[in-house]
N, C-alpha and C. Protein backbone atom coordinates (compact mmCIF):
# COMPACT_ATOMS: atom_id res chain seq x y z
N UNK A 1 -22.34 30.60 47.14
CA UNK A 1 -22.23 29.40 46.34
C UNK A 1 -23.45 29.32 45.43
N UNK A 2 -22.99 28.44 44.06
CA UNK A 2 -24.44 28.53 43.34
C UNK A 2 -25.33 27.58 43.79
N UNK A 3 -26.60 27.98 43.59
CA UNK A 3 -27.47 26.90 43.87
C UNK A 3 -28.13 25.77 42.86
N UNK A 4 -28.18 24.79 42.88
CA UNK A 4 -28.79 23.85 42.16
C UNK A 4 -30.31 23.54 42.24
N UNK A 5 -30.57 23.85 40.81
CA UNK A 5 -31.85 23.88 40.12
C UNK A 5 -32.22 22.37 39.97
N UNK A 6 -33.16 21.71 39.28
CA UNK A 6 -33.20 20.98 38.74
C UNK A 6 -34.72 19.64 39.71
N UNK A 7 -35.52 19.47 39.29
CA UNK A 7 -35.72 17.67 39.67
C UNK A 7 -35.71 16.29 39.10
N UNK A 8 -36.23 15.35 39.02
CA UNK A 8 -35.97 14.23 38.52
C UNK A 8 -36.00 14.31 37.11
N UNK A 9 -35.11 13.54 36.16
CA UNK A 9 -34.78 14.03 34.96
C UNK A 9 -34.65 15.27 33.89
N UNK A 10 -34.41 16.35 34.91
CA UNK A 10 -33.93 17.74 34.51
C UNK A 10 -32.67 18.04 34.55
N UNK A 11 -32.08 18.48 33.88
CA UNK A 11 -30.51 19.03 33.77
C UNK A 11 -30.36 20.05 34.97
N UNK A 12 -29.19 19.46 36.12
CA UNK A 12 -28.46 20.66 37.08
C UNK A 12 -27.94 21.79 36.27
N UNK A 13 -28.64 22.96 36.96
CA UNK A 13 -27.95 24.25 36.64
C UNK A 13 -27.51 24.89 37.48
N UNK A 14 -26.59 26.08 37.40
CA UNK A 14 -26.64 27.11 38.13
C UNK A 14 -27.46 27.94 37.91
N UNK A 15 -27.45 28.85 38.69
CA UNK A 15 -28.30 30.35 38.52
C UNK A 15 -28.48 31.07 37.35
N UNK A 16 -27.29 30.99 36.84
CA UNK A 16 -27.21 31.35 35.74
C UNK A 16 -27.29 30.50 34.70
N UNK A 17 -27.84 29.90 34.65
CA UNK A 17 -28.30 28.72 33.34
C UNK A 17 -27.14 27.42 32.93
N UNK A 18 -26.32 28.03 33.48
CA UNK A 18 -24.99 26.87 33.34
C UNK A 18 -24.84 25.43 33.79
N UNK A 19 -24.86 24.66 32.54
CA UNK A 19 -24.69 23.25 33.17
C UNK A 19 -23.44 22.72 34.06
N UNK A 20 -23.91 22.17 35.10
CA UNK A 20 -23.30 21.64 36.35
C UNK A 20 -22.83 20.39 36.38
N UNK A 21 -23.82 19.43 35.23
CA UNK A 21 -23.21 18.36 35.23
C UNK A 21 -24.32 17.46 34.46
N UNK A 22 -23.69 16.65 33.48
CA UNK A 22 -24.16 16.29 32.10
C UNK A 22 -26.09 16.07 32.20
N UNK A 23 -26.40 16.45 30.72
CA UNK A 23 -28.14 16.12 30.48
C UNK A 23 -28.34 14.57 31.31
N UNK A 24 -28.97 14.34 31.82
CA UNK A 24 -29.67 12.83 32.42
C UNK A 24 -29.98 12.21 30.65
N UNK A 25 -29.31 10.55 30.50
CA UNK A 25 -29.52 10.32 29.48
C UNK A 25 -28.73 10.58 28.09
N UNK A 26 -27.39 11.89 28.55
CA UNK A 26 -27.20 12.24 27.21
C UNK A 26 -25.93 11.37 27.08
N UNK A 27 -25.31 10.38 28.10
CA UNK A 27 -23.85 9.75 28.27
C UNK A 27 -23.28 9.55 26.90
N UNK A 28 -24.73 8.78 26.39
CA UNK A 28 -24.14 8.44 24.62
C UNK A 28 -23.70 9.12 23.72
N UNK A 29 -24.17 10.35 23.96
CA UNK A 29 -24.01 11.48 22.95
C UNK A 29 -22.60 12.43 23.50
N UNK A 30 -21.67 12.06 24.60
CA UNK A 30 -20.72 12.76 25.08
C UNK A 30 -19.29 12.69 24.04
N UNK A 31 -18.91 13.46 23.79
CA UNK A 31 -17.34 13.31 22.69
C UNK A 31 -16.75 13.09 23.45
N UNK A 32 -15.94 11.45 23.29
CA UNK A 32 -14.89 11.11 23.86
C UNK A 32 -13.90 11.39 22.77
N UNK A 33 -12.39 10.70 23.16
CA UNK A 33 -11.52 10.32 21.98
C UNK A 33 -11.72 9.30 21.05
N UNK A 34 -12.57 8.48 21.94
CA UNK A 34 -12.93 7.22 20.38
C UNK A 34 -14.36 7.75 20.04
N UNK A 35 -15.50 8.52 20.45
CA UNK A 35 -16.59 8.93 19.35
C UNK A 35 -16.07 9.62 18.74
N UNK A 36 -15.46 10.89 19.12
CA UNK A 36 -14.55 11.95 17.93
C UNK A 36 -13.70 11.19 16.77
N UNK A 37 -13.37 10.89 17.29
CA UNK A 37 -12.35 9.62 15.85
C UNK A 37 -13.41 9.24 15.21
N UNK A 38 -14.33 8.42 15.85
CA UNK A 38 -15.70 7.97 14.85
C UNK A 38 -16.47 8.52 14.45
N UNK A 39 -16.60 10.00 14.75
CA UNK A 39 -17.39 10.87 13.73
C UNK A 39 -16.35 11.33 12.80
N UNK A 40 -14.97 11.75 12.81
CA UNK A 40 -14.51 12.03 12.06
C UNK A 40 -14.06 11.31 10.88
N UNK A 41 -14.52 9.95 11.42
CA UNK A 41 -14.31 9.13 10.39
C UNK A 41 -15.29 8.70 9.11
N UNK A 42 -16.81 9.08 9.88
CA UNK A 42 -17.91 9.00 9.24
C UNK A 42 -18.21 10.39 8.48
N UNK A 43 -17.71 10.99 8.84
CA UNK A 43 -17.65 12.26 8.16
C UNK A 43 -16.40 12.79 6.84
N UNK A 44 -15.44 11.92 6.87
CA UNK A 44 -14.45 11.58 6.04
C UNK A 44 -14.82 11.00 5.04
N UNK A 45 -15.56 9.95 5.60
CA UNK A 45 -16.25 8.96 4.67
C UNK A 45 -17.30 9.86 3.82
N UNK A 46 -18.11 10.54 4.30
CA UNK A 46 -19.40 11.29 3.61
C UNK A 46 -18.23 11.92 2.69
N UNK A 47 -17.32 12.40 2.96
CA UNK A 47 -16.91 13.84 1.98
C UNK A 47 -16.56 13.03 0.96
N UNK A 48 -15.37 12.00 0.75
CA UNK A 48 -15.41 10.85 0.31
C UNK A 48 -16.26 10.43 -0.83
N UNK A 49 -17.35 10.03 -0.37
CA UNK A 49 -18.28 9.83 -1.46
C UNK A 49 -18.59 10.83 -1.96
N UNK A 50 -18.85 11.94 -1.57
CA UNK A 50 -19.55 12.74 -2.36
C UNK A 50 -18.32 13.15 -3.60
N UNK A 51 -17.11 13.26 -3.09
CA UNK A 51 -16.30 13.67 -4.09
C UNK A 51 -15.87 12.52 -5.47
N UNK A 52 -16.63 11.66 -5.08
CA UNK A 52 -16.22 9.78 -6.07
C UNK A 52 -17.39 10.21 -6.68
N UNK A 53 -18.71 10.48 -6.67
CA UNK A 53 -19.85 10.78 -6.86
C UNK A 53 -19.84 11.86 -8.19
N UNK A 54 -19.08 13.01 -7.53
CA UNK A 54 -19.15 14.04 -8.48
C UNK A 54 -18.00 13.52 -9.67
N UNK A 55 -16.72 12.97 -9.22
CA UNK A 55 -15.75 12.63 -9.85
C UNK A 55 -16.20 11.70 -11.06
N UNK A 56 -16.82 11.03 -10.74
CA UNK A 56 -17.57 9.51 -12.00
C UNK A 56 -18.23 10.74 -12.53
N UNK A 57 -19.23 11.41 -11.96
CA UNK A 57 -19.78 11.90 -13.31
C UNK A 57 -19.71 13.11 -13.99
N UNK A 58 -18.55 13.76 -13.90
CA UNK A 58 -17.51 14.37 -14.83
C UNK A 58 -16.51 13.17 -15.64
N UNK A 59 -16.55 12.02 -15.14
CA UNK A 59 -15.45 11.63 -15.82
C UNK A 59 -16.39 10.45 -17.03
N UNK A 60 -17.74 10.31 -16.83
CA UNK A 60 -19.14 10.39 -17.51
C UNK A 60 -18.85 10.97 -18.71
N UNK A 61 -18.85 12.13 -18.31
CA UNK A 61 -19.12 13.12 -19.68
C UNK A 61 -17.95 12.97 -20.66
N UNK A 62 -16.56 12.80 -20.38
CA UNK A 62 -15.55 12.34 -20.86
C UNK A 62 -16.02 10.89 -21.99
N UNK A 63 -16.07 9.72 -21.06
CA UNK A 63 -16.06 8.00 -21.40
C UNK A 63 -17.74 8.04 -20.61
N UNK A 64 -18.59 7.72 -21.28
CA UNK A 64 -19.78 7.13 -20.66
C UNK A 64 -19.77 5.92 -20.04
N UNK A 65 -18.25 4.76 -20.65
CA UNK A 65 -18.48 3.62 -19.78
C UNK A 65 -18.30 3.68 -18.61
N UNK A 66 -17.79 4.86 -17.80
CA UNK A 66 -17.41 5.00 -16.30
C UNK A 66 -18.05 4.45 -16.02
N UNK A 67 -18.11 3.63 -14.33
CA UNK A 67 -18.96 2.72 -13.97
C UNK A 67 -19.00 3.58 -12.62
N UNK A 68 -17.55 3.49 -11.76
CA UNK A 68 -17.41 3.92 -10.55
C UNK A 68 -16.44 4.56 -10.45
N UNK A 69 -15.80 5.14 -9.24
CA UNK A 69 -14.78 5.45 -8.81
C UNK A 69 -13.32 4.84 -9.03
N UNK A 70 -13.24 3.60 -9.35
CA UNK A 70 -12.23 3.41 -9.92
C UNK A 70 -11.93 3.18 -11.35
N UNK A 71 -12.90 3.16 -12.02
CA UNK A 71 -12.88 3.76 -13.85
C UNK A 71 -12.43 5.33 -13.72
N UNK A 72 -13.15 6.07 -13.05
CA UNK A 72 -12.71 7.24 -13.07
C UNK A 72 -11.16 7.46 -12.95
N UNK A 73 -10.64 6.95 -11.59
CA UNK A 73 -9.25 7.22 -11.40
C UNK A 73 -8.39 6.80 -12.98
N UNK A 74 -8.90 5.31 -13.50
CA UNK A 74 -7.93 4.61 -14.44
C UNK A 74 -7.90 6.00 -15.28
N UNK A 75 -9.03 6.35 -15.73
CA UNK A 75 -9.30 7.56 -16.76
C UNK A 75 -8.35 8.49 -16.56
N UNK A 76 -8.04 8.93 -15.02
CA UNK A 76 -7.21 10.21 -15.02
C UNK A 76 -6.00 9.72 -15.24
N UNK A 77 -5.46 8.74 -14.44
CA UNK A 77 -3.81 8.30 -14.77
C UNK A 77 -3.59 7.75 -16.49
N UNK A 78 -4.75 7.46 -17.05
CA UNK A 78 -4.38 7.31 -18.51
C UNK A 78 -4.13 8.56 -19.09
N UNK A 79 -5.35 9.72 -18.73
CA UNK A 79 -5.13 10.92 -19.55
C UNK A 79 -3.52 11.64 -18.78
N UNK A 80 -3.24 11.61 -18.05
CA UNK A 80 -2.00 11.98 -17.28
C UNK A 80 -0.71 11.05 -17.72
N UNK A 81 -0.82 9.79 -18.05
CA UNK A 81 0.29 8.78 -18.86
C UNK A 81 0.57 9.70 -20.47
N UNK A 82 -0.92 10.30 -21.21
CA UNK A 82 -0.93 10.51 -22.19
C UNK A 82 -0.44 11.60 -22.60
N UNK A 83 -0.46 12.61 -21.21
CA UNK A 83 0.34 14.18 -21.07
C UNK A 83 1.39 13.79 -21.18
N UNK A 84 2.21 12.85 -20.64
CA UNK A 84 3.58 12.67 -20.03
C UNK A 84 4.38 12.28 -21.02
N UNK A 85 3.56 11.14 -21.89
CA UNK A 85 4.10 10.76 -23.23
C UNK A 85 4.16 11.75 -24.46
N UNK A 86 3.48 12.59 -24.40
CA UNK A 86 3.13 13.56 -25.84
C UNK A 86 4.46 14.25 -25.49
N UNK A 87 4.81 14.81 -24.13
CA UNK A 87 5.82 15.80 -24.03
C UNK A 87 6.59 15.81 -24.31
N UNK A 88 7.69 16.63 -25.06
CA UNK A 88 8.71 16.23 -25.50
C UNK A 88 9.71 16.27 -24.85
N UNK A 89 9.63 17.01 -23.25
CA UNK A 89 10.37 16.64 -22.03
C UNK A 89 9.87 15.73 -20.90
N UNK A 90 9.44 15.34 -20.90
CA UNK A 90 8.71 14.46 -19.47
C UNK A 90 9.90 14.40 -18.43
N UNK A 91 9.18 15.05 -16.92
CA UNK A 91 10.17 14.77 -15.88
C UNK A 91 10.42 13.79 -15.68
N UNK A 92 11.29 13.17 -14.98
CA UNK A 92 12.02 12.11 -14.19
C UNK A 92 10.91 11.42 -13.63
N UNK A 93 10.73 13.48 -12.07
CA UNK A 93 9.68 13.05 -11.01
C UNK A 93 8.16 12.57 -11.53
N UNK A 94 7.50 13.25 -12.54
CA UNK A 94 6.48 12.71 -13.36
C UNK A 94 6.32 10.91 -13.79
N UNK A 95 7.23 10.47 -14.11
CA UNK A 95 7.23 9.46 -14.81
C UNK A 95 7.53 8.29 -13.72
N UNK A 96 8.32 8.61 -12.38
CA UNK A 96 7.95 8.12 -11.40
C UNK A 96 7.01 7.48 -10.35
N UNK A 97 6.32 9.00 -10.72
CA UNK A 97 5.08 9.25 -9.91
C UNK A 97 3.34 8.26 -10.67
N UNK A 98 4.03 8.03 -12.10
CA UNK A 98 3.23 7.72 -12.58
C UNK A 98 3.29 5.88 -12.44
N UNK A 99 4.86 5.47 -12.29
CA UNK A 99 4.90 4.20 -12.17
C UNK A 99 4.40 4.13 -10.35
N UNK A 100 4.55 4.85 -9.45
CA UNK A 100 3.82 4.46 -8.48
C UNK A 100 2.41 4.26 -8.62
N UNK A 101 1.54 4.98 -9.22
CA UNK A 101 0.11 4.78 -9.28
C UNK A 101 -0.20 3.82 -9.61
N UNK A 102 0.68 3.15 -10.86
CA UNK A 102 0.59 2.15 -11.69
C UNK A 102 1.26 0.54 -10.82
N UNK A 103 1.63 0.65 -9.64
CA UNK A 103 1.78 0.08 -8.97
C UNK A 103 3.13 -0.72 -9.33
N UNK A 104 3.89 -0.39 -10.43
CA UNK A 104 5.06 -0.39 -10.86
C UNK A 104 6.20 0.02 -9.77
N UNK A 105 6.33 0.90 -8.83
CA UNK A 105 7.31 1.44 -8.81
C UNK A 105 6.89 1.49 -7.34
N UNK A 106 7.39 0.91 -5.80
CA UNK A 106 6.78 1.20 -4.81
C UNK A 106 7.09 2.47 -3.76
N UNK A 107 5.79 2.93 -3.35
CA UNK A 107 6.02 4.59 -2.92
C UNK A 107 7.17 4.42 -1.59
N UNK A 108 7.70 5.64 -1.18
CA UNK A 108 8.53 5.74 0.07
C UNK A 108 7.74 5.19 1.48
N UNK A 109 6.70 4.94 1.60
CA UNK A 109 6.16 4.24 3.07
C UNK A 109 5.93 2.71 2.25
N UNK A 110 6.21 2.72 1.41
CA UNK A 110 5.91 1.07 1.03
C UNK A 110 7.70 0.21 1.14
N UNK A 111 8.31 1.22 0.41
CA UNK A 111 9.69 0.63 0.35
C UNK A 111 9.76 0.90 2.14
N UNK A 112 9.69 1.70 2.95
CA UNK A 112 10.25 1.71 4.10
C UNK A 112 9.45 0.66 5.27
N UNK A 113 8.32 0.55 4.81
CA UNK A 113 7.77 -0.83 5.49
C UNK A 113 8.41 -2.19 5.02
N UNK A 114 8.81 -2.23 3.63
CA UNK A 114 9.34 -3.35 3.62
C UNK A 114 10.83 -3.60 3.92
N UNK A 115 11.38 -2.51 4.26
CA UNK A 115 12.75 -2.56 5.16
C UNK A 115 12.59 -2.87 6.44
N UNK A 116 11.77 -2.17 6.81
CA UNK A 116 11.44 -2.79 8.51
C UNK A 116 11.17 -4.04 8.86
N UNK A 117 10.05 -4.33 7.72
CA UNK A 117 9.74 -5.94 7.87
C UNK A 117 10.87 -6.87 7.62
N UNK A 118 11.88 -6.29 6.77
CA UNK A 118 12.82 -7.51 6.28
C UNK A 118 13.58 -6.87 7.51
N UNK A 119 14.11 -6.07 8.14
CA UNK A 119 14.79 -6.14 9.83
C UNK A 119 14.26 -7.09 10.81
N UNK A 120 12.64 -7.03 11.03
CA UNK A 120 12.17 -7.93 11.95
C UNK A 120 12.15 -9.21 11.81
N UNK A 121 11.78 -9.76 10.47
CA UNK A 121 11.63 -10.67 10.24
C UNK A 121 12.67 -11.04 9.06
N UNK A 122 14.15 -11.85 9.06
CA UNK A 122 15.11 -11.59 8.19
C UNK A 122 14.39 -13.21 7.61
N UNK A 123 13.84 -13.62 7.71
CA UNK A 123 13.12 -15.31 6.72
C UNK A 123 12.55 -14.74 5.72
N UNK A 124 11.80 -13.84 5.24
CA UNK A 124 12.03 -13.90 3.95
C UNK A 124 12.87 -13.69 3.05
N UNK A 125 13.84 -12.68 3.57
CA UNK A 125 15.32 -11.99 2.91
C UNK A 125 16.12 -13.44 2.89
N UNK A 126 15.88 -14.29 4.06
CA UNK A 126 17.01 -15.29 3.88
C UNK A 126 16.54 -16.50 2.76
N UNK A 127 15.22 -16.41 3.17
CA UNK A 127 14.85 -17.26 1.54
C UNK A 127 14.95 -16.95 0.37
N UNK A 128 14.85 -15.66 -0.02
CA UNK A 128 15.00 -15.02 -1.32
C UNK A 128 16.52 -15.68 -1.30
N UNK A 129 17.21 -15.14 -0.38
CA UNK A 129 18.47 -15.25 -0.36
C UNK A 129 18.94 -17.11 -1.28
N UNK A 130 18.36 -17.59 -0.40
CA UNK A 130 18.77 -19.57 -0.24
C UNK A 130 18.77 -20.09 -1.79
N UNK A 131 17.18 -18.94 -2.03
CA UNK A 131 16.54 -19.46 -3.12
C UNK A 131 17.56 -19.31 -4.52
N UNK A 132 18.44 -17.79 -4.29
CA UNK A 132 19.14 -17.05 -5.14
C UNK A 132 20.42 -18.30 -5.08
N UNK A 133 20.75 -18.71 -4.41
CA UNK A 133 22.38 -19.80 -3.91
C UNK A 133 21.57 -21.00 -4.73
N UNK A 134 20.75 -21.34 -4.44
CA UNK A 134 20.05 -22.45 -5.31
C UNK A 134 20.35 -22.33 -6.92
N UNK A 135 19.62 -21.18 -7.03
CA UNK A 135 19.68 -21.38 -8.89
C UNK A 135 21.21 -21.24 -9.38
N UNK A 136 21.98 -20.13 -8.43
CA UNK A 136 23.10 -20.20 -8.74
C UNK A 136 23.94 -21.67 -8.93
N UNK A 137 23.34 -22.50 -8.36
CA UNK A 137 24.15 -23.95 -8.01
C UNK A 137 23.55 -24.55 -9.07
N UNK A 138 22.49 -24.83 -9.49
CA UNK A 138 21.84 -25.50 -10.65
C UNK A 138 22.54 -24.86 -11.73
N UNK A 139 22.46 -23.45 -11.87
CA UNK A 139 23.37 -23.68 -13.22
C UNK A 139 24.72 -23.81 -13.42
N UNK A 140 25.31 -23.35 -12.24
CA UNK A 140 26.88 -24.16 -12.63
C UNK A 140 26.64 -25.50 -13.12
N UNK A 141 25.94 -26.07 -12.19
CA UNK A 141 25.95 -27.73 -12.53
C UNK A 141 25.64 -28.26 -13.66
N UNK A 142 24.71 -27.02 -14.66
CA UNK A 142 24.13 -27.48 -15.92
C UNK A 142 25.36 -26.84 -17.10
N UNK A 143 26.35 -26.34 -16.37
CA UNK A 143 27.23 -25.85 -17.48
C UNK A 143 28.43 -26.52 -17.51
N UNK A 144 28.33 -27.51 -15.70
CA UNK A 144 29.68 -28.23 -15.98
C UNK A 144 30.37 -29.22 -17.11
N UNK A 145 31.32 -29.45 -17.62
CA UNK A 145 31.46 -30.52 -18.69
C UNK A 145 31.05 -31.79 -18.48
N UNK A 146 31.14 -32.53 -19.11
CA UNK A 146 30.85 -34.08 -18.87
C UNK A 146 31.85 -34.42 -17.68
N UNK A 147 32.01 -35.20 -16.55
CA UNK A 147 32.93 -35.77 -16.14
C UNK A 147 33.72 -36.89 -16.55
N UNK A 148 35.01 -37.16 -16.16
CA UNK A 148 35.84 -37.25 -16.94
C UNK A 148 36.47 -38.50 -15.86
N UNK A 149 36.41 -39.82 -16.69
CA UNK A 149 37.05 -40.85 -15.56
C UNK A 149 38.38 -40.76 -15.72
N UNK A 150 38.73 -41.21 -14.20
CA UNK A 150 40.53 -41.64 -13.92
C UNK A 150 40.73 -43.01 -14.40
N UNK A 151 41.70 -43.03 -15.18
CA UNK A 151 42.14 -44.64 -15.30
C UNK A 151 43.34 -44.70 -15.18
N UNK A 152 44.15 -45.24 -14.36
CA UNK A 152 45.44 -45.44 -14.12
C UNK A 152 46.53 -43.68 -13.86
N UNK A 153 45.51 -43.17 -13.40
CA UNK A 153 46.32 -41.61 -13.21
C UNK A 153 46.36 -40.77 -13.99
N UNK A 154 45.54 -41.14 -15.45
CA UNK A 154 45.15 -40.12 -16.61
C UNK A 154 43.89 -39.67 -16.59
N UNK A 155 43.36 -38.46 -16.52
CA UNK A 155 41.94 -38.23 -16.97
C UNK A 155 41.52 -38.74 -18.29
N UNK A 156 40.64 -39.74 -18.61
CA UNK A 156 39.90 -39.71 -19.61
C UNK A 156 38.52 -38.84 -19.85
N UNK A 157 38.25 -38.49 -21.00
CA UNK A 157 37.18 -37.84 -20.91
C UNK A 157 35.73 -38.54 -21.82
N UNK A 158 34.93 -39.35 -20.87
CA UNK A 158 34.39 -40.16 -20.49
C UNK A 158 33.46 -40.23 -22.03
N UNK A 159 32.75 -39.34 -22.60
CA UNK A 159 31.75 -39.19 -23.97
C UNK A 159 33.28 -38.94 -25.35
N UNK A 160 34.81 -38.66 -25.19
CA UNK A 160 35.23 -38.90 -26.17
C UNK A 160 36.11 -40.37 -26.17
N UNK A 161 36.35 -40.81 -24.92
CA UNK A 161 37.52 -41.86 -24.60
C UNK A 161 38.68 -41.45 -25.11
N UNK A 162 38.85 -39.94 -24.99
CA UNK A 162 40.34 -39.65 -24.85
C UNK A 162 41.25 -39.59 -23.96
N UNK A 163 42.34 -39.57 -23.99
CA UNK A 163 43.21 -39.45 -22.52
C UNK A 163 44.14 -38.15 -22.70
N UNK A 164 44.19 -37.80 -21.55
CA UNK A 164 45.07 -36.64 -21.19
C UNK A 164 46.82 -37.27 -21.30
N UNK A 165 47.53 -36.64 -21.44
CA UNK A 165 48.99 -37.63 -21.30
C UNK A 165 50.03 -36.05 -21.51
């Protein structure tokens, strides 16, 4: 069996140099599933900036008013609106793709979240709905004719004082 090395705040080894069981002190520093997520997230983040970083200032040299990362983006979807328009074919999928950015046109996880939501929750669909029966009813009502009094079993029609007969 191996033997254990080690005294008070020294790392257990084996014989062969192999840790036996964690540094004294290092608990914090152990990769769980939620530190791994949180470095990978902080590390997402670094790449992130650095690529918004380099991106503004190429897009600098273009427009000097760039400010940040989102001047930059406007810059590309304008110069990319401006490809799309010059062409004398522009795709379908292009011109699509461009009303999604533009927040025109909503992407496939946006339309499919808002199907789900209108499954779970059918109150807003039914208000849109109520709301739609509403206007429909206001304007019949604003297109109906004048009403028309009964007098003795004839319709009169009340703004000419004519009678039906």
């Amino acid at each position: 069996m191996d033997e254990l090395t080690g005294t008070q705040g020294e790392a257990i080894r084996d014989k062969r140099g192999r840790l036996l069981a964690p540094i004294p002190g290092s608990e914090k520093h152990q990769f769980t599933p939620e530190t791994a997520r949180t470095a990978q997230l902080k590390r997402w983040e670094n790449y992130r900036r650095a690529a918004v970083a380099r991106t503004v200032e190429e897009a600098r040299g273009i427009d000097p008013n760039i400010a940040g990362g989102a001047g930059a983006w406007g810059l590309l979807v304008a110069k990319q609106y401006l490809a799309l328009m010059d062409s004398a074919k522009p795709r379908g999928d292009d011109l699509y793709r461009i009303g999604q950015v533009l927040g025109a046109v909503p992407t496939a996880h946006e339309a499919r979240a808002l199907e789900h939501a209108a499954s779970q929750d059918p109150g807003p669909a039914l208000a849109v709905e109520l709301v739609s029966l509403l206007r429909d009813i206001v304007v019949r009502l604003v297109e109906l004719p004048a009403p028309a009094d009964v007098v003795d079993g004839e319709a009169t029609d009340a703004a000419a004082g004519e009678t039906d007969g």
